[in-house]
Protein backbone atom coordinates (compact mmCIF):
# COMPACT_ATOMS: atom_id res chain seq x y z
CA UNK A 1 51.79 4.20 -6.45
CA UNK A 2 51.19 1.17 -8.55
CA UNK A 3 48.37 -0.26 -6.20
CA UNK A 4 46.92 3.06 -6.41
CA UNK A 5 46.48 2.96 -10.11
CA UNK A 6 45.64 -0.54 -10.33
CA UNK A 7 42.85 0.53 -8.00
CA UNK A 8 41.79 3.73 -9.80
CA UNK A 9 41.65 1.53 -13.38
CA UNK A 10 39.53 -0.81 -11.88
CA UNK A 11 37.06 1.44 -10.86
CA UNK A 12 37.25 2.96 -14.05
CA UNK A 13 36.18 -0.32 -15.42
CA UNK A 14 33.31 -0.90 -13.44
CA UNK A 15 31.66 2.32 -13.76
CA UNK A 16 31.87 2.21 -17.34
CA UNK A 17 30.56 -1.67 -17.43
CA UNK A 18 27.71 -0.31 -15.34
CA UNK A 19 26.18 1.96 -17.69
CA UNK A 20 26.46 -1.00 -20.51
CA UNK A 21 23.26 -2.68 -21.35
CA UNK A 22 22.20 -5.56 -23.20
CA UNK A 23 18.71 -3.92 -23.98
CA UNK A 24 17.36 -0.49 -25.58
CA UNK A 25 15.31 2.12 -23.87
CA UNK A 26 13.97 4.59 -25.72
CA UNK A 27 12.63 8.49 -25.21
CA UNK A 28 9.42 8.15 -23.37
CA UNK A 29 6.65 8.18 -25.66
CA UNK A 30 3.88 9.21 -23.64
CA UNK A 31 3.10 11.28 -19.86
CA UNK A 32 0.26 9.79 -17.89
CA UNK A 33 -1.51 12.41 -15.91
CA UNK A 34 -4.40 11.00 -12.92
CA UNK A 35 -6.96 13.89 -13.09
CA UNK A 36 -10.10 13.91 -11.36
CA UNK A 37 -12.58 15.40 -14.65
CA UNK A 38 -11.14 14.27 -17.73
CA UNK A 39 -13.11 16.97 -19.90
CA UNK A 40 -11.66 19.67 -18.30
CA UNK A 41 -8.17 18.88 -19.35
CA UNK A 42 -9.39 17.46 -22.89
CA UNK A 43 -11.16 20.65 -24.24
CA UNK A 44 -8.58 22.63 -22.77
CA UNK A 45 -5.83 21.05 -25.46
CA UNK A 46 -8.78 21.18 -28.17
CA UNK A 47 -9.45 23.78 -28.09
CA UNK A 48 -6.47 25.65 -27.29
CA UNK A 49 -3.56 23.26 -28.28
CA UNK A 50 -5.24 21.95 -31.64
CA UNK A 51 -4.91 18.17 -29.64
CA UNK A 52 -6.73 15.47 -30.80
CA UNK A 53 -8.44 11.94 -28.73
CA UNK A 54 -6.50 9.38 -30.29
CA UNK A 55 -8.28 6.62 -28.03
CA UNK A 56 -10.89 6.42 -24.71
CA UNK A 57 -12.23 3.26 -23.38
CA UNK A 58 -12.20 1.70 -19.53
CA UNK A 59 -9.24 1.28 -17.44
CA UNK A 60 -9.03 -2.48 -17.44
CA UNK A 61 -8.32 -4.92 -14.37
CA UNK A 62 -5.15 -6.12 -15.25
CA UNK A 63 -4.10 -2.20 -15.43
CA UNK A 64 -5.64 -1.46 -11.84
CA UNK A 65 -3.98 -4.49 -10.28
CA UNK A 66 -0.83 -3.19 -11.97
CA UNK A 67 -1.13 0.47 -10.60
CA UNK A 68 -1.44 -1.59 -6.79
CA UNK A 69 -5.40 -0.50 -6.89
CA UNK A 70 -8.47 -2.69 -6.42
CA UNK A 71 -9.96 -3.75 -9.62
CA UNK A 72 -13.46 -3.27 -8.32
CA UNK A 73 -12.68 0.30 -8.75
CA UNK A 74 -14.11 2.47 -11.57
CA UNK A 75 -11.86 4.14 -14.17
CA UNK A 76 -11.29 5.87 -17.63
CA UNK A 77 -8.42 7.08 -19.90
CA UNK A 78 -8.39 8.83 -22.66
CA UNK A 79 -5.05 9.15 -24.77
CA UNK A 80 -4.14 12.56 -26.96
CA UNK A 81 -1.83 13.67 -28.33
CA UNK A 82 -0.33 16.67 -30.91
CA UNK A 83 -1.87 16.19 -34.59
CA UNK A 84 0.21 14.37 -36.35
CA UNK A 85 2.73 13.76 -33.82
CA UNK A 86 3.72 9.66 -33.15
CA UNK A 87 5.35 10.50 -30.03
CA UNK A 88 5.07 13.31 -27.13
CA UNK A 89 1.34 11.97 -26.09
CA UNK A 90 -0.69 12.61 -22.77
CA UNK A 91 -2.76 9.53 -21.13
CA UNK A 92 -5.11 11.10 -18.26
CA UNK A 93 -6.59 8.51 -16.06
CA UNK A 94 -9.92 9.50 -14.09
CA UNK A 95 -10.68 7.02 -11.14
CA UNK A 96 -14.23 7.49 -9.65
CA UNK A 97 -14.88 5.79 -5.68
CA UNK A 98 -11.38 6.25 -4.34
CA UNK A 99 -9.57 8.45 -1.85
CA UNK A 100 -7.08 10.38 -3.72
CA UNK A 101 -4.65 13.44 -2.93
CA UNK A 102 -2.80 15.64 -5.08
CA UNK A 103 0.72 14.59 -5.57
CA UNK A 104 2.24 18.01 -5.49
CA UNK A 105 -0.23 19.78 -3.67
CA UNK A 106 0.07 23.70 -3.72
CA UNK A 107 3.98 23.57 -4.76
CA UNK A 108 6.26 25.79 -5.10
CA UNK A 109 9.10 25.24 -7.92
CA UNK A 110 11.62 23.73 -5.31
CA UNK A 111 9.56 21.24 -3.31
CA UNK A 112 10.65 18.29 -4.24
CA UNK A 113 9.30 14.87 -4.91
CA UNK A 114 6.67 13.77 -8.26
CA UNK A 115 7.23 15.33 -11.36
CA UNK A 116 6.79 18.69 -11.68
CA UNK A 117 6.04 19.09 -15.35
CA UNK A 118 6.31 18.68 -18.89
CA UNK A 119 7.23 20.72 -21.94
CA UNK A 120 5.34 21.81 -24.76
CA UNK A 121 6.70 24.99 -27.42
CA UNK A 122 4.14 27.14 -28.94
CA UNK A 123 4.07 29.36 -31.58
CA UNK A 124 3.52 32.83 -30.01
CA UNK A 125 3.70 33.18 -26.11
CA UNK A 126 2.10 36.32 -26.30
CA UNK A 127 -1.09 35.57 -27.63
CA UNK A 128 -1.57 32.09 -25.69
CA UNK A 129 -0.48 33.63 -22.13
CA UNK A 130 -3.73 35.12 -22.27
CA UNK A 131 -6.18 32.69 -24.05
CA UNK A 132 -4.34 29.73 -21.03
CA UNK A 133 -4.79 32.18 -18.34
CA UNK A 134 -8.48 32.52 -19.64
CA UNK A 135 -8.74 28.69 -19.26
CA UNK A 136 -8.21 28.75 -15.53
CA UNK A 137 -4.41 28.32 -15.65
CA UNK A 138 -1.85 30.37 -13.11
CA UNK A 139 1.84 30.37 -13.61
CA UNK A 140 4.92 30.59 -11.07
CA UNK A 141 5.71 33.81 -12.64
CA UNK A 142 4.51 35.59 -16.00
CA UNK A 143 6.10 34.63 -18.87
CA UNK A 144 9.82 34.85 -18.71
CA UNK A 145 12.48 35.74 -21.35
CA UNK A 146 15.78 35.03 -21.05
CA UNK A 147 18.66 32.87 -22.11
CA UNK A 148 19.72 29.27 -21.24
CA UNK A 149 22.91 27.84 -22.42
CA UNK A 150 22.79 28.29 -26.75
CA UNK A 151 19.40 28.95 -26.55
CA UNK A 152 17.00 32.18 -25.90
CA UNK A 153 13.37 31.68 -25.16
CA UNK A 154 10.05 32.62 -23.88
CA UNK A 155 9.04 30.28 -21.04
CA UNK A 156 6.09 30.29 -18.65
CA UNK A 157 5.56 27.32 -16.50
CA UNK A 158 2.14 26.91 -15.88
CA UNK A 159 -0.45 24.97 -13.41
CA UNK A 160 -3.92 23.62 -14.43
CA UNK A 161 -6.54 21.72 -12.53
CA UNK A 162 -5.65 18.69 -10.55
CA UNK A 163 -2.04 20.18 -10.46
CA UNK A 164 -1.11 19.12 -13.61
CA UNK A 165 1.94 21.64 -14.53
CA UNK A 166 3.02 22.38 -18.39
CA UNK A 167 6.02 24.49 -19.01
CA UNK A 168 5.24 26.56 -22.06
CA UNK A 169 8.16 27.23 -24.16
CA UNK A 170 8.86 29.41 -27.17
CA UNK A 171 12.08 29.32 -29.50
CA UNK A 172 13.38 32.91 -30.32
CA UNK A 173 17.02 31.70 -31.08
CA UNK A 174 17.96 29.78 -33.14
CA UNK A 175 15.01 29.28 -34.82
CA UNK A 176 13.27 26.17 -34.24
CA UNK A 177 13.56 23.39 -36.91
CA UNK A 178 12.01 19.72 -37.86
CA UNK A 179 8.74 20.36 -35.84
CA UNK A 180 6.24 20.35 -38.50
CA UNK A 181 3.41 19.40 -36.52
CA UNK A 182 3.48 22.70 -34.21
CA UNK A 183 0.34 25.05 -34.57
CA UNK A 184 -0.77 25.94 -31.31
CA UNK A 185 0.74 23.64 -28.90
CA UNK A 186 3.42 20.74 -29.53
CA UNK A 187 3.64 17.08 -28.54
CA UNK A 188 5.61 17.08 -25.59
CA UNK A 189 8.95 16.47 -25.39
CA UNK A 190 11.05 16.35 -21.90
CA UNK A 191 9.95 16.50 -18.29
CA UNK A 192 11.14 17.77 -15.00
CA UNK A 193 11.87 16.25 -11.80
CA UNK A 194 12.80 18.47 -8.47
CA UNK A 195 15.53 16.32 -6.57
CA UNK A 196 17.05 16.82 -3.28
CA UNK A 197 20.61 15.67 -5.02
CA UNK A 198 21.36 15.90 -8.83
CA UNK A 199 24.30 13.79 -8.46
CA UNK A 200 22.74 11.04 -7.05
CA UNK A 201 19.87 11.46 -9.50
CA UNK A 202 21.75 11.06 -12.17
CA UNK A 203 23.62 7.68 -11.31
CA UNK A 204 20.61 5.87 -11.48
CA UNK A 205 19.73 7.28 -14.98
CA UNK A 206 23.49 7.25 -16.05
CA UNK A 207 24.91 4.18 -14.98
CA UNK A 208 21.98 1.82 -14.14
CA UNK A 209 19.77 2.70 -17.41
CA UNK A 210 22.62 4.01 -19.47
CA UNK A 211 21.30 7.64 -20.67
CA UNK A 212 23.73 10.34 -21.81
CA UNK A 213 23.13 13.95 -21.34
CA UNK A 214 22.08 16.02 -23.38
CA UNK A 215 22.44 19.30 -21.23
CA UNK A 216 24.41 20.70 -17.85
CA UNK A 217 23.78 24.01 -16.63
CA UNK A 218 25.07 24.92 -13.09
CA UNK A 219 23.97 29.17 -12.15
CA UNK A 220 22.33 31.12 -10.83
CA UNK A 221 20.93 34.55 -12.05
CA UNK A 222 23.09 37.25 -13.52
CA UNK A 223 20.81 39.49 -11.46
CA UNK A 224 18.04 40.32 -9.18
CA UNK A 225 14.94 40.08 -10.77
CA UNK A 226 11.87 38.45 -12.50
CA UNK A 227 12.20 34.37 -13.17
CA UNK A 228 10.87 31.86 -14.64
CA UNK A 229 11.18 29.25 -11.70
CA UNK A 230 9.15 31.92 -9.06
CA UNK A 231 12.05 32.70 -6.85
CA UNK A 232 11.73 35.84 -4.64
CA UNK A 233 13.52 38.47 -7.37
CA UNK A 234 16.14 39.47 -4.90
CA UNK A 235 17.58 35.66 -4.16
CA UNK A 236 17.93 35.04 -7.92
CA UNK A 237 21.28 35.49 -8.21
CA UNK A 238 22.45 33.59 -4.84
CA UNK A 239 20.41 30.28 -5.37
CA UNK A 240 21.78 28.26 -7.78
CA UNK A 241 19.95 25.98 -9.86
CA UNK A 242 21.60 23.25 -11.21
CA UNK A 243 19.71 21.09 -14.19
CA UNK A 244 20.76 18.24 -16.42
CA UNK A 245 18.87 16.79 -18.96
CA UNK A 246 19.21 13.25 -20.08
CA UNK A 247 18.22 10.52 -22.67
CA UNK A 248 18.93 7.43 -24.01
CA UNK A 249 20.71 8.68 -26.68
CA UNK A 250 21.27 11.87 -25.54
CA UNK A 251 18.60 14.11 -27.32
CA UNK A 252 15.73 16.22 -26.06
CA UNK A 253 13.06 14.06 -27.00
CA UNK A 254 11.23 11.84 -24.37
CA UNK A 255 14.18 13.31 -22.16
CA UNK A 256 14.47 14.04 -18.33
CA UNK A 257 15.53 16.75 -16.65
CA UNK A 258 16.87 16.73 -12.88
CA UNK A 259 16.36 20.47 -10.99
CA UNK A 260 18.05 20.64 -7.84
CA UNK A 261 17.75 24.55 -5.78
CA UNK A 262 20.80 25.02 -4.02
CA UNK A 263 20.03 27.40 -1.22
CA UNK A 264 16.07 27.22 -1.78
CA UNK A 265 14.29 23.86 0.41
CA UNK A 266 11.04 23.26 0.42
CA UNK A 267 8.73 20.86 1.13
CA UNK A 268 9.10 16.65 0.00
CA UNK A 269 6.34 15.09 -1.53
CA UNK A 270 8.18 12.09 -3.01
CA UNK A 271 5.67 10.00 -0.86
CA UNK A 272 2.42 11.07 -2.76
CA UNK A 273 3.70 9.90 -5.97
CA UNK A 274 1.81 6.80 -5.81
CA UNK A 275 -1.85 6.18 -7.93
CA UNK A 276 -4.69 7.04 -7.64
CA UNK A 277 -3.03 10.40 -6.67
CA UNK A 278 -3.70 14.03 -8.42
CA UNK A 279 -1.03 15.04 -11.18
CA UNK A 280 1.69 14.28 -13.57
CA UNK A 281 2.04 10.60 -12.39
CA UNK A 282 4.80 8.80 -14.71
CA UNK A 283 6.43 8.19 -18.00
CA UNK A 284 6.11 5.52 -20.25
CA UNK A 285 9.59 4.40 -22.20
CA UNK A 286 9.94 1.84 -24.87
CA UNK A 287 12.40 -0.80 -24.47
CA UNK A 288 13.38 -3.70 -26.59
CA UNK A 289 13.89 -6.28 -23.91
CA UNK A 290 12.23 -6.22 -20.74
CA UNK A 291 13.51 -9.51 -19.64
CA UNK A 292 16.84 -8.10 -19.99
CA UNK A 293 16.07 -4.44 -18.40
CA UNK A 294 14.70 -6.65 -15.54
CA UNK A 295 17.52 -8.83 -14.91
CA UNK A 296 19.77 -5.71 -15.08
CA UNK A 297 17.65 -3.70 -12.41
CA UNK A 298 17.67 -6.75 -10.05
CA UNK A 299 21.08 -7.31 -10.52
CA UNK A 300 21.68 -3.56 -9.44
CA UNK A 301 19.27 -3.77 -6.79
CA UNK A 302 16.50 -2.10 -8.00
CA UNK A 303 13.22 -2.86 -7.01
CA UNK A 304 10.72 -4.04 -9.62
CA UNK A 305 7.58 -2.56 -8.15
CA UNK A 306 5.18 -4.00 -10.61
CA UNK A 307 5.12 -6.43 -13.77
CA UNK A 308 2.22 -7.18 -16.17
CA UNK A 309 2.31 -8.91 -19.74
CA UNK A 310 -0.22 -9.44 -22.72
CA UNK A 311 -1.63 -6.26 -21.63
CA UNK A 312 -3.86 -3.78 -24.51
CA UNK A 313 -2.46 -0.29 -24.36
CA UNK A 314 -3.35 1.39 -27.68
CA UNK A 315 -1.41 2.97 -29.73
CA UNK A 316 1.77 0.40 -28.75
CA UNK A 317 -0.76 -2.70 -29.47
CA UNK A 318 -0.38 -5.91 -26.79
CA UNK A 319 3.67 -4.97 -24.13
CA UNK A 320 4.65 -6.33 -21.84
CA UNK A 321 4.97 -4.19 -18.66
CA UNK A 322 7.38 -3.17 -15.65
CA UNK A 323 7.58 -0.42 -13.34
CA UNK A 324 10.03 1.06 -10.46
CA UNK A 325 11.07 4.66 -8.82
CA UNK A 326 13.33 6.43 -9.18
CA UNK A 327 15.83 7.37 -6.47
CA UNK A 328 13.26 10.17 -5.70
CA UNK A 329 10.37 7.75 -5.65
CA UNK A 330 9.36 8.57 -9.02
CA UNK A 331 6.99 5.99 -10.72
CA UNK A 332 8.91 5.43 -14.27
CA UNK A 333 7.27 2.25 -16.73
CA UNK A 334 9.09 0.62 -19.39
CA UNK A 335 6.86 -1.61 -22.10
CA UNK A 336 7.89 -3.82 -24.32
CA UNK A 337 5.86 -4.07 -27.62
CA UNK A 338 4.66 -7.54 -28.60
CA UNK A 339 6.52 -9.15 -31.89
C-alpha cells in the first residue's frame, strides 16, 4: 500500500512540474491566413467588417526560408486588423509561382487536421448573414441559436475563398461587455482545431506549454435538429462533441479550442498544413523567452521545426522566431519581441 502511494505522489509531482515554465506565452496576437488574391479577402473585411490595413509590403527572404520555401519565390502580406483593436489581427500571405493546395479542401466540420477557423462576434447576425452571404460566403448550416454552457448565442460558421473559415458569433446572454471596438465585425479572439483525440491534444497545450482552460463541454444535442457544426439533424443528439478551450492564463482571448466528434470521422488533412498551402495556416503567440520555451520543448521532445532571429514583422518591431506542430501537425509560432 505504501509503495503504491509513494508511486502515485510521485507522479503527481511530475505532472505538475511539467506544466511549470520558466518563460511566458501569451494569447496569440495575430492568425496568418495563405490566400491566393489578397483583395478579395481585404475588401471583404472593409467593407463589411469596418477592418482596416495596418501594414503591406513583400514577404522577405529570411521569412520564406523560415516557412521551408525557396526565397526566389514571389510573395506579399498584408496585416489588418479590427479598428482600434491591439490584438485579434489577420496576416494573409499571397505567394505567386508555386504549387499550392488547399489545406482543408472541401471539409466538412469533423475532418480533421489544420485549423478550421477563427472567431469574430458581430453586432446583429441577422442583418450580416445576408450582406456575407452576398460576398460569396456559404456556411455549414444557417445561422444557429442555441445555448453553450453560461452562454446563449447566435453562431454561423462560415467559409470564404481559399477556404478560409470564420465562425460568426453573436452575444444574446449575458450581454457582452469590455469590447468597445465592435461595430461590424470584432478582432478575433480564439480558434478551432478538429482533433482525432482531445485528451491527447490537450497534454501538449497543458503540460508542455502550461495553458489552463478556460472551458469543457462534453454533449451532444438535446434533440434532433438544425446545428451549428452541419451534422445530419437526426444524429445530433447521438454524436457527441466534446470541446475545450485553453489559454495561457486561462481566458478567451488568443485562446484555442480542441473539437473532437465522437461518432462522426471524416477525412485527415493534418498533412496539408504545411506553406504555401490554401487557408487558416497558424497562430502567432508572444513569449518572453524563446531561449527558454526552446530548451523546454527540446527537453520534452518536441521538435523545433524552424528558428529565425532579427527578423522585421510589423506591428511587434525586430523577434526573434520559432515554430513547431502541434500533436495534430498544426503549425503554431512563438516570437519574441526585441528589448
Amino acid at each position: 500500500m505504501k509503495k503504491l502511494l509513494i508511486i502515485f505522489l510521485i507522479f503527481s509531482i511530475s505532472n505538475v512540474a511539467s506544466a511549470e515554465t520558466t518563460f511566458k506565452i501569451g494569447g496569440w496576437t495575430e492568425t496568418v491566413v495563405i490566400v491566393d488574391d489578397i483583395n478579395t479577402h481585404k475588401n471583404f473585411l472593409r467593407k463589411i467588417g469596418s477592418w482596416e490595413v495596418v501594414h503591406s509590403s513583400r514577404l522577405s527572404k529570411k521569412m520564406l526560408r523560415f516557412l521551408g520555401l525557396s526565397d526566389s519565390i514571389r510573395a506579399k502580406q498584408v496585416l489588418m486588423r479590427n479598428r482600434g483593436s491591439e490584438s485579434g489581427y489577420i496576416r494573409f500571405l499571397q505567394f505567386s509561382g508555386v504549387d499550392q493546395v488547399h489545406i482543408r479542401p472541401d471539409a466538412q466540420s469533423w475532418d480533421t487536421g489544420g485549423i478550421f477557423d477563427i472567431n469574430m462576434r458581430i453586432t446583429d447576425m441577422d442583418s450580416k448573414y445576408k450582406q456575407i452571404q452576398n460576398s460569396g460566403w456559404y456556411g455549414t448550416s444557417t445561422p444557429s441559436h442555441f445555448e453553450f454552457g453560461k452562454f446563449e448565442v447566435k453562431e454561423w460558421i462560415a467559409r470564404g475563398r481559399d477556404g478560409f473559415t470564420i465562425a460568426f458569433i453573436e452575444r444574446i446572454k449575458p450581454k457582452l461587455e469590455g469590447w468597445p471596438n465592435l461595430v461590424d465585425f470584432s478582432r478575433t479572439f480564439n480558434s478551432t482545431q478538429v482533433v482525432k483525440n482531445v485528451s491527447e491534444s490537450r497534454k501538449f497545450y497543458e503540460e508542455i506549454l502550461g495553458f489552463k482552460q478556460y472551458m469543457y463541454h462534453n454533449d451532444s444535442s438535446k434533440s434532433e435538429g438544425p446545428n451549428v457544426l452541419g451534422l445530419p439533424h437526426n444524429v445530433t443528439d447521438d454524436i457527441a462533441r466534446e470541446v475545450v478551450i485553453l489559454h495561457p492564463d486561462g481566458k478567451n482571448e488568443g485562446s484555442v479550442e480542441l473539437l473532437q466528434f465522437h461518432g462522426a470521422v471524416g477525412s485527415d488533412y493534418s498533412a496539408r498544413a504545411t506553406a504555401p498551402n490554401l487557408g487558416i495556416y497558424t497562430l502567432r503567440f508572444p513569449v518572453d523567452d524563446i531561449e527558454a520555451l526552446a530548451s523546454h520543448l527540446i527537453a520534452r521532445n518536441v521538435e523545433i521545426t524552424a528558428r529565425l532571429d532579427n527578423i522585421l514583422i510589423k506591428p511587434y518591431g525586430k523577434v526573434r522566431l520559432l515554430s513547431v506542430k502541434s500533436p495534430d501537425g498544426t503549425p503554431l509560432e512563438f516570437y519574441q519581441r526585441s528589448k
